[in-house]
Protein backbone atom coordinates (compact mmCIF):
# COMPACT_ATOMS: atom_id res chain seq x y z
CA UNK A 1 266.83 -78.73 211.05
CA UNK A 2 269.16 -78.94 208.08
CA UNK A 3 270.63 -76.43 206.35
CA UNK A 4 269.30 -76.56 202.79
CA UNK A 5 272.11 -77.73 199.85
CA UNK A 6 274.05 -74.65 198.26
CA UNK A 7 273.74 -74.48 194.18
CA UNK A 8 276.47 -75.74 192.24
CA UNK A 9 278.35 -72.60 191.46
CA UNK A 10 279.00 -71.97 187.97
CA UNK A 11 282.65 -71.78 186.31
CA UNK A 12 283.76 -68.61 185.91
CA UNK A 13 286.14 -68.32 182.98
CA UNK A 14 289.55 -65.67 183.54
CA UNK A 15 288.94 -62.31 181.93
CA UNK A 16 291.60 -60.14 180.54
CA UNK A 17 292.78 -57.16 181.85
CA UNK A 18 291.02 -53.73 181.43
CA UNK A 19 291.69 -53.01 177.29
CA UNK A 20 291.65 -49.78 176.88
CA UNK A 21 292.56 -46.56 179.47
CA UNK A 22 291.13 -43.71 179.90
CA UNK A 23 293.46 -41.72 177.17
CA UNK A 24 292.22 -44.55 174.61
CA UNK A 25 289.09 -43.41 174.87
CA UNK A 26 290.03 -39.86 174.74
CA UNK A 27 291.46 -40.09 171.48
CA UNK A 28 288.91 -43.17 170.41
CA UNK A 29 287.02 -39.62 170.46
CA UNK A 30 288.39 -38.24 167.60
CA UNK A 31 286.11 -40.12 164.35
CA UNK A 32 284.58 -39.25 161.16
CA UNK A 33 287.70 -38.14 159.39
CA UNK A 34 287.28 -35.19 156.63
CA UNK A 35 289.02 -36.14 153.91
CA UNK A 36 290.36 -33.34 151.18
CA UNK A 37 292.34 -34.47 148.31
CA UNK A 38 295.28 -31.90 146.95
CA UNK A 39 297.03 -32.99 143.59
CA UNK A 40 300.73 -32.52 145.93
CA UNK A 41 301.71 -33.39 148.78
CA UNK A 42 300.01 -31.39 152.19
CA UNK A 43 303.42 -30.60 153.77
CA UNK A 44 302.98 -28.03 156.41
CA UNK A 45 299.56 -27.71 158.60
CA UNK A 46 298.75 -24.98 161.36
CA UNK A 47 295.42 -24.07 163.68
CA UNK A 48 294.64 -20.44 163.97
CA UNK A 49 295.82 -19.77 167.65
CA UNK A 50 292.30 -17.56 167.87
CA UNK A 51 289.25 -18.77 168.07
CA UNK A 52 287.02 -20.30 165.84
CA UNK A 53 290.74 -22.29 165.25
CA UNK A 54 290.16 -22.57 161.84
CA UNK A 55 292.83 -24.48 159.71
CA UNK A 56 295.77 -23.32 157.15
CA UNK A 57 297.39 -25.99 155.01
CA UNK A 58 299.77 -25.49 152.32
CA UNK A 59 299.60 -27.67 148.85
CA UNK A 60 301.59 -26.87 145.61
CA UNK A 61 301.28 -23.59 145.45
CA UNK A 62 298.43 -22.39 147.32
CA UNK A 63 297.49 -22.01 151.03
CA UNK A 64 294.23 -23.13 151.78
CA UNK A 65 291.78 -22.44 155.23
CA UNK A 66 289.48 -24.93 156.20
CA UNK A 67 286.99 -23.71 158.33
CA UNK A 68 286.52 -25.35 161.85
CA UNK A 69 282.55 -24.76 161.74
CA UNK A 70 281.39 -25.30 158.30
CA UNK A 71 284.09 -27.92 157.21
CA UNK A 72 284.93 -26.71 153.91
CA UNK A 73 287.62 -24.58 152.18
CA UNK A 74 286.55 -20.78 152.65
CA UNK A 75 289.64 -19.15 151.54
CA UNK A 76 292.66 -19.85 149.33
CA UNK A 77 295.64 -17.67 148.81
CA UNK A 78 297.29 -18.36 145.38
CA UNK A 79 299.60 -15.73 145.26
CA UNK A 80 303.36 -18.15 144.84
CA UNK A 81 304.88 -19.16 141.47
CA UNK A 82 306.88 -22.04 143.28
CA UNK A 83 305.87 -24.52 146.17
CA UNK A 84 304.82 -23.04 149.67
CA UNK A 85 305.86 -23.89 152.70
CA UNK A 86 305.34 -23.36 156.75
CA UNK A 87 301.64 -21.52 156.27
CA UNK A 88 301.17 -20.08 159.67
CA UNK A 89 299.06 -17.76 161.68
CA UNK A 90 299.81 -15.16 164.29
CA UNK A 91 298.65 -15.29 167.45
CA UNK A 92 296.04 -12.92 167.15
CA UNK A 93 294.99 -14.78 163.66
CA UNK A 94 294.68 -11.69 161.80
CA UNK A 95 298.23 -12.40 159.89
CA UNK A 96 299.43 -15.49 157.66
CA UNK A 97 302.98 -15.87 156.27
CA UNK A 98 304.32 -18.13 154.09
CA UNK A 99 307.60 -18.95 152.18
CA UNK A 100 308.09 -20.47 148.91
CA UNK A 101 310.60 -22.47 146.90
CA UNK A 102 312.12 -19.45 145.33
CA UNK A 103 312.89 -17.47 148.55
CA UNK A 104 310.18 -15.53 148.87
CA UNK A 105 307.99 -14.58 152.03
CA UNK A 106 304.73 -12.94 151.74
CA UNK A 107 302.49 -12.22 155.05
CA UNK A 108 298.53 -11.56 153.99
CA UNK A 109 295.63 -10.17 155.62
CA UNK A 110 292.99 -13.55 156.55
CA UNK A 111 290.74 -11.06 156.30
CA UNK A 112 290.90 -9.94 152.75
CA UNK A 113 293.79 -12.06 151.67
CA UNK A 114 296.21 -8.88 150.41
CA UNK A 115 299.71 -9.48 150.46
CA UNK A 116 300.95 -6.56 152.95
CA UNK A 117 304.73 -7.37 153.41
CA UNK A 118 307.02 -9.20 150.86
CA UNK A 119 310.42 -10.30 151.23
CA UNK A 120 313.40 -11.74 149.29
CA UNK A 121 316.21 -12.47 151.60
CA UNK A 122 317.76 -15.51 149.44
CA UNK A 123 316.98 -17.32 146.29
CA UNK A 124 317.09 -20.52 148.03
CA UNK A 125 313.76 -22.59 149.35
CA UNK A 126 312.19 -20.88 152.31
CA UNK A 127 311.06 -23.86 154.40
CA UNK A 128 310.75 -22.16 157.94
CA UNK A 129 308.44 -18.84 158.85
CA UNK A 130 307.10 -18.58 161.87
CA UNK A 131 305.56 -15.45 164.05
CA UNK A 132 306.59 -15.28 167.24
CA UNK A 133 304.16 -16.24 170.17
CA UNK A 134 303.73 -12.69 171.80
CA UNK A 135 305.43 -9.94 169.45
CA UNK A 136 302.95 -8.81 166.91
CA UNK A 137 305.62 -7.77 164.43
CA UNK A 138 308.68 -10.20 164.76
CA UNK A 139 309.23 -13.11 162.31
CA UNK A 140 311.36 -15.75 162.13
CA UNK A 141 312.33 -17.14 159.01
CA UNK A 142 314.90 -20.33 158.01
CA UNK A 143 316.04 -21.42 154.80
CA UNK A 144 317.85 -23.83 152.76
CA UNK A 145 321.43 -21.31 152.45
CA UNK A 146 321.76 -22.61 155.80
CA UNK A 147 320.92 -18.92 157.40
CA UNK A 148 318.22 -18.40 159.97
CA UNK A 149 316.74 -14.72 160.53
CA UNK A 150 314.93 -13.01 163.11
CA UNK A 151 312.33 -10.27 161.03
CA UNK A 152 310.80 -6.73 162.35
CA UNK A 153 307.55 -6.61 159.68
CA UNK A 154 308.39 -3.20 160.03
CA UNK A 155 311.63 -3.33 158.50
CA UNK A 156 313.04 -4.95 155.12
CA UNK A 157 316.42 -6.08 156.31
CA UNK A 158 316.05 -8.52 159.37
CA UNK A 159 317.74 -7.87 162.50
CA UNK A 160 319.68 -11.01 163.35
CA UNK A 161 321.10 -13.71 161.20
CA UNK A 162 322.38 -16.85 162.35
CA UNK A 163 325.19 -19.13 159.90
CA UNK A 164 326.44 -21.67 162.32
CA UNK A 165 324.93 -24.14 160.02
CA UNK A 166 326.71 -26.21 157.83
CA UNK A 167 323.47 -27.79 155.78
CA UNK A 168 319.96 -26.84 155.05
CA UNK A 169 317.68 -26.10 158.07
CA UNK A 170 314.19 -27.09 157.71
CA UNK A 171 312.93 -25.80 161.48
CA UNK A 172 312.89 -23.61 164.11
CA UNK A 173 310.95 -22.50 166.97
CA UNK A 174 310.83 -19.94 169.66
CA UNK A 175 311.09 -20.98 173.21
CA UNK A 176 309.24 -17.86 173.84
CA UNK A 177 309.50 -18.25 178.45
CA UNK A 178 312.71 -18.29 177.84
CA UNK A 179 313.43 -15.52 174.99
CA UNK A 180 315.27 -18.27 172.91
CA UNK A 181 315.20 -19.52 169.13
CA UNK A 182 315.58 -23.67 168.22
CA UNK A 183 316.59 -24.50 165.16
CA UNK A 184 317.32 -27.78 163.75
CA UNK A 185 319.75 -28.63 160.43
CA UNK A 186 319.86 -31.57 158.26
CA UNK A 187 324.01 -31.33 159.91
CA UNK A 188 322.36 -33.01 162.81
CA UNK A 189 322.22 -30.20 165.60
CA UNK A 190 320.10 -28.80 167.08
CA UNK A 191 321.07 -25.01 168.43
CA UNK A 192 319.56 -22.60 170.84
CA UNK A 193 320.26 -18.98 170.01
CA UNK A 194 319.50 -16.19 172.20
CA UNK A 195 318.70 -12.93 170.37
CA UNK A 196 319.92 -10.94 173.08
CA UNK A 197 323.55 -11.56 172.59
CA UNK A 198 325.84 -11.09 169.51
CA UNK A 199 326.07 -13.14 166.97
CA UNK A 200 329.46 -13.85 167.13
CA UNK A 201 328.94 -15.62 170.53
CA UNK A 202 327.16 -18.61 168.56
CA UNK A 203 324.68 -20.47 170.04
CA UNK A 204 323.78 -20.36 173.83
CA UNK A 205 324.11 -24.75 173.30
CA UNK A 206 323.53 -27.25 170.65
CA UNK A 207 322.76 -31.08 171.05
CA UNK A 208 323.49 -33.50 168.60
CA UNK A 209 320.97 -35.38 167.43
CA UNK A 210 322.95 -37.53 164.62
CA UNK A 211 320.33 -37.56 161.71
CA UNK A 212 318.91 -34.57 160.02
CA UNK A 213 316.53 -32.58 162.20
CA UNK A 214 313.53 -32.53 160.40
CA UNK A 215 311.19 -31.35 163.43
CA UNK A 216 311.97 -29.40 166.73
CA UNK A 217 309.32 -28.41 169.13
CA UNK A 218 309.38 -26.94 172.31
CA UNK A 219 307.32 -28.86 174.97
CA UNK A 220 308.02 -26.15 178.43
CA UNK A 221 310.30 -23.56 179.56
CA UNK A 222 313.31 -26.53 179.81
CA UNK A 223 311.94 -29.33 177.83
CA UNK A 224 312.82 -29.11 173.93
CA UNK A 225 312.17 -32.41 171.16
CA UNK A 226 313.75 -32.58 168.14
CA UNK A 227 312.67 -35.47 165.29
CA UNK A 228 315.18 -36.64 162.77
CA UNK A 229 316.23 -39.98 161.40
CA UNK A 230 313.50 -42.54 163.29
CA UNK A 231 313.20 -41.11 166.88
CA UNK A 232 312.64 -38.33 168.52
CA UNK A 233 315.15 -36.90 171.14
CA UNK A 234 313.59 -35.22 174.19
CA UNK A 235 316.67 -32.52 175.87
CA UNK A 236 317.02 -30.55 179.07
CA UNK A 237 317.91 -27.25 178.25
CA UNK A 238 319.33 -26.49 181.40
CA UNK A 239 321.03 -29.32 182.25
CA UNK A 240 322.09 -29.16 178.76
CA UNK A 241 321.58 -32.98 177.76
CA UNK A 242 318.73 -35.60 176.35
CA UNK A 243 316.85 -36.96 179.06
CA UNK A 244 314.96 -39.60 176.44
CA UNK A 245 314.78 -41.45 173.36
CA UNK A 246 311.51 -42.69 171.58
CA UNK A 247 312.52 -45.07 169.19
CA UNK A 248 309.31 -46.30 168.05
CA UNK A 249 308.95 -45.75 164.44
CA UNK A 250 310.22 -47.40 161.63
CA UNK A 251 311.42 -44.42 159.42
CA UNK A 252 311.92 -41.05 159.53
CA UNK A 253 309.67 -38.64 161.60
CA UNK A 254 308.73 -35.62 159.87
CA UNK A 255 306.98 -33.49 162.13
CA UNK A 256 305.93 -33.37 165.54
CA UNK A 257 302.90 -31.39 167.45
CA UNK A 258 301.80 -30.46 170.91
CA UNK A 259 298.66 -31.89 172.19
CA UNK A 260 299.19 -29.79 175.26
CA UNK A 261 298.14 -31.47 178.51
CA UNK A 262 297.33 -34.90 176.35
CA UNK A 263 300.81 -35.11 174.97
CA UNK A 264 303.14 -35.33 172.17
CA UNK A 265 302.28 -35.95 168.76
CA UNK A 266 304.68 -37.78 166.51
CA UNK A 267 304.01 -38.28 162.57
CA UNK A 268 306.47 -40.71 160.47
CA UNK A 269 307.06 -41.50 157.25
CA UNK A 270 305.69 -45.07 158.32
CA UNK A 271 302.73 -43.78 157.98
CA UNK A 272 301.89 -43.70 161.99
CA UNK A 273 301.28 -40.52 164.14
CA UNK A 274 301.83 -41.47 167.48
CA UNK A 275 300.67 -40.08 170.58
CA UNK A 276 303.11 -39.69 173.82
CA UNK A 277 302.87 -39.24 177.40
CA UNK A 278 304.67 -35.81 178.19
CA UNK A 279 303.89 -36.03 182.02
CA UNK A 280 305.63 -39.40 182.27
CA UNK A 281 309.30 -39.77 182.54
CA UNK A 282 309.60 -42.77 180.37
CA UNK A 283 306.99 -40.81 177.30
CA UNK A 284 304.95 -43.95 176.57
CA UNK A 285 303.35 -44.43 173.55
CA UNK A 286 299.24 -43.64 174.51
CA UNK A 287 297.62 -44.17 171.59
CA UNK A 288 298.42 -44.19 167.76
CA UNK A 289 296.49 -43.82 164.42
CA UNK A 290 297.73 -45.60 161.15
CA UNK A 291 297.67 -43.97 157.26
CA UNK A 292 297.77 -45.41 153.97
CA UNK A 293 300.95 -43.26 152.93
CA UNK A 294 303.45 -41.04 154.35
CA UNK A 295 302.93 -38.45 156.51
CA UNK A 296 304.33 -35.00 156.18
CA UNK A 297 302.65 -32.68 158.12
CA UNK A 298 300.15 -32.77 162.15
CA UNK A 299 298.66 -30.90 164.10
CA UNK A 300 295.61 -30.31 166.87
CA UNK A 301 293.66 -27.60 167.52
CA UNK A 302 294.47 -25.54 170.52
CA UNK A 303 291.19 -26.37 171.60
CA UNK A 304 291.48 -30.25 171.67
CA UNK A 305 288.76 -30.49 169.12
CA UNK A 306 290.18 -31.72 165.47
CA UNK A 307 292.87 -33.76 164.23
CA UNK A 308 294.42 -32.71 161.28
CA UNK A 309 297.25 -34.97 159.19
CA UNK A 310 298.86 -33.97 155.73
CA UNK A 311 299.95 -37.00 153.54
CA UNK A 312 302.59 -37.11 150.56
CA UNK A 313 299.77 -38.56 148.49
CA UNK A 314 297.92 -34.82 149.22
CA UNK A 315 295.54 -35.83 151.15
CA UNK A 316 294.49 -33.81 153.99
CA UNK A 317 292.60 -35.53 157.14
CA UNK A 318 291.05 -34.34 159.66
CA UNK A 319 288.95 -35.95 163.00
CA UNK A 320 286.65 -33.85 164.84
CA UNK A 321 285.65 -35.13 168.66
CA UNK A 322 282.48 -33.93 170.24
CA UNK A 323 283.39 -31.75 173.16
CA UNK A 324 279.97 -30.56 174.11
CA UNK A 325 278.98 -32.02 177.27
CA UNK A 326 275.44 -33.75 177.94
CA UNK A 327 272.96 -31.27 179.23
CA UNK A 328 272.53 -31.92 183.17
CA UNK A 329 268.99 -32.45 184.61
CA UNK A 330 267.69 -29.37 186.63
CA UNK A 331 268.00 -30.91 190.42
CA UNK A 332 265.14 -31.36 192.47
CA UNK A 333 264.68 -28.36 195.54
CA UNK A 334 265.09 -30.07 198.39
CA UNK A 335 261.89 -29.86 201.24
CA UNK A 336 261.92 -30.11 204.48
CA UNK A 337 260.03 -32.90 206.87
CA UNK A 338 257.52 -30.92 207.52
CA UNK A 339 256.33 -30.40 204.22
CA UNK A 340 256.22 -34.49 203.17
CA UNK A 341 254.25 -34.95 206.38
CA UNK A 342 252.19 -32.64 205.37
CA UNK A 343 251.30 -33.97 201.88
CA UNK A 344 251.68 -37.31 203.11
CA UNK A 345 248.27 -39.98 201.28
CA UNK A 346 246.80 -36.90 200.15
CA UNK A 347 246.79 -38.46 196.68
CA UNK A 348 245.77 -41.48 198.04
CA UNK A 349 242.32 -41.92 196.96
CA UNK A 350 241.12 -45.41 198.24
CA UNK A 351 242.09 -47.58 195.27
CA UNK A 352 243.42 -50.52 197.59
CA UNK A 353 240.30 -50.65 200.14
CA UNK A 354 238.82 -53.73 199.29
CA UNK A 355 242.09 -55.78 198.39
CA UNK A 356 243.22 -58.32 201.16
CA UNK A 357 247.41 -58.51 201.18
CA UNK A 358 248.78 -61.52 201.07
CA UNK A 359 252.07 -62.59 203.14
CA UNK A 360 254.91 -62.86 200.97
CA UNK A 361 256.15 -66.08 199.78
CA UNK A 362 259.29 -67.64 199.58
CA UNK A 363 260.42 -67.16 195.37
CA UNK A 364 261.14 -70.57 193.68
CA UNK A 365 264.85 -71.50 192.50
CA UNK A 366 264.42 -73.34 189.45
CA UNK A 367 267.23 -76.13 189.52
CA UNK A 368 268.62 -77.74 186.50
CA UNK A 369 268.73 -81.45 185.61
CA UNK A 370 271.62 -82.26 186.37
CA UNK A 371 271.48 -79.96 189.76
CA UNK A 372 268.29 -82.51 190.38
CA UNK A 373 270.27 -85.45 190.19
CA UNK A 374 273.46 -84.31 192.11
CA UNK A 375 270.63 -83.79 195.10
CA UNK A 376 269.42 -86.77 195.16
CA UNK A 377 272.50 -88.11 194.82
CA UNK A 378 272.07 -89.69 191.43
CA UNK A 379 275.66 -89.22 190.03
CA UNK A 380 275.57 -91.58 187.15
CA UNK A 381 271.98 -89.27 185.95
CA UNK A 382 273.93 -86.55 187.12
CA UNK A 383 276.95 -87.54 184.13
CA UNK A 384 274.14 -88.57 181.43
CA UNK A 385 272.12 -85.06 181.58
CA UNK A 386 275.63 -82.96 181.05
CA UNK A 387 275.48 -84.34 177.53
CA UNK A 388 272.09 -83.51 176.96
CA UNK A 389 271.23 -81.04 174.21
CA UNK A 390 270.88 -77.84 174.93
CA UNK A 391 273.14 -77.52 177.89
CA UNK A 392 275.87 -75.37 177.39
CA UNK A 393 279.65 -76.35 177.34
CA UNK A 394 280.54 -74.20 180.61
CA UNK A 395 277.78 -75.87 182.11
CA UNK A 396 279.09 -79.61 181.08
CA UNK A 397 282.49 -78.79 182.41
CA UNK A 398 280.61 -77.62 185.51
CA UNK A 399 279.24 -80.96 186.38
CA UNK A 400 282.27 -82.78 185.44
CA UNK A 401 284.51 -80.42 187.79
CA UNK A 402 281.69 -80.86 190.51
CA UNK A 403 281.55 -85.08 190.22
CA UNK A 404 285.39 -84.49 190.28
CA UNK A 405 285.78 -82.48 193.06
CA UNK A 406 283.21 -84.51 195.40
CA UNK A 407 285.44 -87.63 194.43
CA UNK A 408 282.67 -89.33 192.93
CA UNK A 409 284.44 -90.08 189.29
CA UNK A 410 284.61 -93.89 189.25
CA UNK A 411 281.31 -94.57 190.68
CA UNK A 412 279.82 -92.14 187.87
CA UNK A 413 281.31 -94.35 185.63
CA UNK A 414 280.74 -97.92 186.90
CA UNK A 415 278.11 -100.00 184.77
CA UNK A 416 278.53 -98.34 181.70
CA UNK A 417 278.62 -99.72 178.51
CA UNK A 418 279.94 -98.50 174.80
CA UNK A 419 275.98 -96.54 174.21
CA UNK A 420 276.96 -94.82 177.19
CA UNK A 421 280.20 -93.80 177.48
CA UNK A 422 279.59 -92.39 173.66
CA UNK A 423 278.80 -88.91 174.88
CA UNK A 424 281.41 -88.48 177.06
CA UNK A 425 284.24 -89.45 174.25
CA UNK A 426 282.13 -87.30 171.96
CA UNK A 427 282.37 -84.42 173.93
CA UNK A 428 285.72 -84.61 175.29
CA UNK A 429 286.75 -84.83 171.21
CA UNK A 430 285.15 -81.47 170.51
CA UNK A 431 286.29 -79.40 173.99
CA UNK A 432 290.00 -80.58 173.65
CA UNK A 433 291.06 -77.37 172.29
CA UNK A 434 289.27 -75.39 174.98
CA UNK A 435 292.36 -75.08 177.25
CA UNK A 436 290.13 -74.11 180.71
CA UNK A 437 288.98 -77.89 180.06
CA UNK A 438 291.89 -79.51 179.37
CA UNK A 439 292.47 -81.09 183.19
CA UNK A 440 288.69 -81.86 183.83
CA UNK A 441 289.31 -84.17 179.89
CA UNK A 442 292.65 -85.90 181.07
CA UNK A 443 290.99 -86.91 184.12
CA UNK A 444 288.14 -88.36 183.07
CA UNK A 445 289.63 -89.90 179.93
CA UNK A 446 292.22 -91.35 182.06
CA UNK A 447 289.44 -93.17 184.83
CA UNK A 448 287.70 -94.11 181.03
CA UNK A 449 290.68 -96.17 179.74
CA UNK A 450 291.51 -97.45 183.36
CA UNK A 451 287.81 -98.92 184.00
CA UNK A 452 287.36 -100.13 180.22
CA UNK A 453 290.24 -101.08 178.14
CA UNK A 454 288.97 -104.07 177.26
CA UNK A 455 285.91 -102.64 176.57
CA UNK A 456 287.24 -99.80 174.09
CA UNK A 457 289.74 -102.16 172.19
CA UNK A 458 286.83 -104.31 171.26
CA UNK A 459 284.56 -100.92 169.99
CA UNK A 460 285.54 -99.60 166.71
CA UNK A 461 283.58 -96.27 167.78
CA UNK A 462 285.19 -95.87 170.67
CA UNK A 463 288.43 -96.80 169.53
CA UNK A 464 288.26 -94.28 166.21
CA UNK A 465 286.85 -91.53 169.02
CA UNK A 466 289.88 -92.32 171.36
CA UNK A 467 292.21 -92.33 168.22
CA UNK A 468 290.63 -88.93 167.03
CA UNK A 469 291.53 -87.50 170.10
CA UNK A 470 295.00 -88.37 170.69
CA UNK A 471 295.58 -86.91 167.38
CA UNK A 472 294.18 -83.55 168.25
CA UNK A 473 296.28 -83.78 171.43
CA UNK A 474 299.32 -84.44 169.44
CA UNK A 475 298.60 -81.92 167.23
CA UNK A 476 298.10 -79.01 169.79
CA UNK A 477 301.33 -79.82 171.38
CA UNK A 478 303.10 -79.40 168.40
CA UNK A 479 301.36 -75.82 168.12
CA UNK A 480 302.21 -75.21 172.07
CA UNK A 481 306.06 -76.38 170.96
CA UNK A 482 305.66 -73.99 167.86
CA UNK A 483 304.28 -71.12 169.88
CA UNK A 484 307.45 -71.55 172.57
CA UNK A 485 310.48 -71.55 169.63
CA UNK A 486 308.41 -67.86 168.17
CA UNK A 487 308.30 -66.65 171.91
CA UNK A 488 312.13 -67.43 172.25
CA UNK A 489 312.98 -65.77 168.81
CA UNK A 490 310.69 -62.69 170.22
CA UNK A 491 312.71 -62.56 172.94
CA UNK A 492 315.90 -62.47 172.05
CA UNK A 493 315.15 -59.80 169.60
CA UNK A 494 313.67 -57.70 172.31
CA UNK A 495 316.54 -58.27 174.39
């Protein structure tokens, strides 16, 4: 007995590689931006450490708090004459401090908003105040007379001050495992400072980063980044040198933020905040989001849960991602044997008594046309019924592969005459820029002009159809000749 005749099997076309990665569609996650519109610029931004992580953003001269739940500006703390800058919480979220363009620092109750400590340590801009991330009471401030200082709240005259800097310094950061201060000046150093010590030691190290620091961060207990110019600047602090370079935007980054296990976040004044791989040597670029203007100021909850970006043109946006998780189904108690054989037909109550089962048949493949005729053997019908309408073009170039591949090509083709070799030229004209049927058209084309010459000089159709097509030929070799000159110029500007 024979075996019966296997289906033609379809073309499969080449896919492309996975698109997007599990991070994409982490931070895909992060949609329906609020949008807030400030009359300046939004130029510092900072999530309340404590929960509900509500949001403090400074504009002109007011600090404003979003809240996380309700989405809408509950508070606003109006108490500067000049512009405000570096609005941020303590860790227990009780405090906010601020500094302004005149030199003055003000921390105030969230509660209440009352100013409870004021300082004046200079009557130049104020750009850096920061709590530090354990001490309830210690404050470091940084300004543009090119002096940092470390605060008691308690006190009016700060405890440490640091002058090592020869131009304005617009950030600074505690490197709190290790009981360190960063600090970052438009000289182009960046300097570690440990409080411990006099401070006619100078810093503990400093790095030089070559543009003005606009941004340092500390990423772990030996991992520090610094933004100036447009990179960012990764550095070991102990072996005391950059370990990486991320050269990826086209002007200067102003501000960086950690997205803790997900990464670094980079904002430019390209208008791009980038996010990086941390846990990767190399600090790929994951994922990215692009604005309509500059950006100034970023930020993420410490809970992973909004998205917040500051623009010059004052507007504030922020992206919320659903965290909740789907509600589980309750699982079903597992029972024993016993119990099913137990139960077993008693809801069976004699619905099927009088109907007579059938044996099963054998289910029915529906064959194609053309699948017909290559069974019987009918090549030429085979050829005619690929053209027919209705069929679909993978399915043509199907056929045509299949009469190829069984060598059957010139015998399709012998008897034909100009009403019937019509389709073929027909179709061949309108799949020639389909590049998965480029071989199965030379081919075929080829056996056409070999068989019929004669036959096609004396048919104006088929000659304008033939001519038709060796102009679309010519003209997508020009565009493949084209395409290989950009991909040359491409790479010799990567290179």
């Amino acid at each position: 007995m024979s075996a019966p005749i296997a289906r033609i099997q379809p073309v499969r076309n080449p896919v492309l590689p996975e698109a997007t990665t599990p991070e994409i569609r982490y931070w895909r996650g992060f949609r329906a931006p609020l949008l807030v519109k400030e009359n300046n610029a939004v130029n510092h931004i900072h999530f309340n450490p404590a929960s509900p992580h509500d949001l403090a953003f400074t504009s002109s001269t007011r600090i404003q708090i979003l809240s996380s739940k309700t989405q809408r500006v509950h508070k606003t703390i109006a108490k500067f004459k000049d512009t405000v800058y570096s609005g941020e919480f303590r860790h227990d979220g009780k405090l906010l401090v601020a500094g302004d363009a005149t030199g003055l620092i003000q921390c105030f109750d969230t509660s209440n908003r009352a100013a409870l400590v004021t300082l004046k340590p200079t009557k130049y801009a104020v750009h850096v105040t920061k709590f530090h991330p354990s001490s309830l009471s210690t404050l470091l401030s940084a300004s543009d007379d090119r002096v940092v200082r470390l605060w008691d709240l308690t006190s009016s005259d700060p405890l440490v001050e640091y002058r090592d800097h020869t131009d304005y310094v617009r950030s600074a950061t505690f490197v709190a495992s290790l009981n360190l201060i960063a600090t970052g000046s438009y000289d182009g150093y960046v300097r570690l400072y440990d409080p411990r010590v006099t401070t006619s030691e100078g810093p503990v190290v400093q790095f030089y980063h070559k543009e003005p620091v606009e941004s340092v961060l500390s990423l772990s207990e030996t991992t520090l980044a610094s933004a100036g110019g447009p990179m960012v600047k990764i550095w070991d602090l102990t072996a005391g040198k950059k370990i990486r370079q991320l050269g990826n935007f086209q002007k200067t980054v102003t501000c960086l933020a950690s997205a803790g296990e997900r990464g670094l976040l980079a904002g430019s004044l390209d208008g791009h905040v980038k996010v990086f791989d941390s846990h990767n040597s190399e600090y790929q670029v994951t994922f990215g989001w692009k604005y309509g203007a500059p950006v100034l100021s970023t930020g993420i909850s410490p809970n992973l849960r909004q998205l917040a970006t500051g623009l010059t043109t004052g507007l504030l946006s922020v992206r919320t991602r659903k965290t909740e998780p789907k509600a589980a189904l309750p699982e079903k108690q597992a029972k024993s044997g016993n119990f099913a054989r137990m139960i077993r037909g008693a809801e069976y109550h004699g619905e099927l008594e009088h109907q007579t089962m059938k044996g099963s048949k054998k289910k029915t493949i529906r064959l194609k046309q053309y699948e017909k005729h290559i069974k019987a053997f009918r090549w030429s019908d085979a050829l005619d019924s690929a053209f027919q309408t209705g069929v679909a073009p993978e399915q043509t170039v199907m056929v045509l592969e299949e009469l190829r591949n069984r060598g059957k090509v010139v015998i399709t083709l012998t008897g034909r005459d100009e009403d019937s070799l019509e389709p073929l030229f027909k179709w061949c004209l309108r799949s020639i820029h389909d590049t998965r049927a480029t071989t199965v058209i030379a081919d075929w084309i080829g056996t056409c002009i070999d068989m019929y010459g004669s036959v096609i000089e004396k048919s104006p159709i088929l000659s304008n159809l033939l001519s038709q097509l060796q102009t679309r030929v010519n003209s997508q070799v020009a565009k493949a000749v084209e395409v290989q000159k950009i991909e040359g110029m491409l790479d010799l500007l990567m290179a």
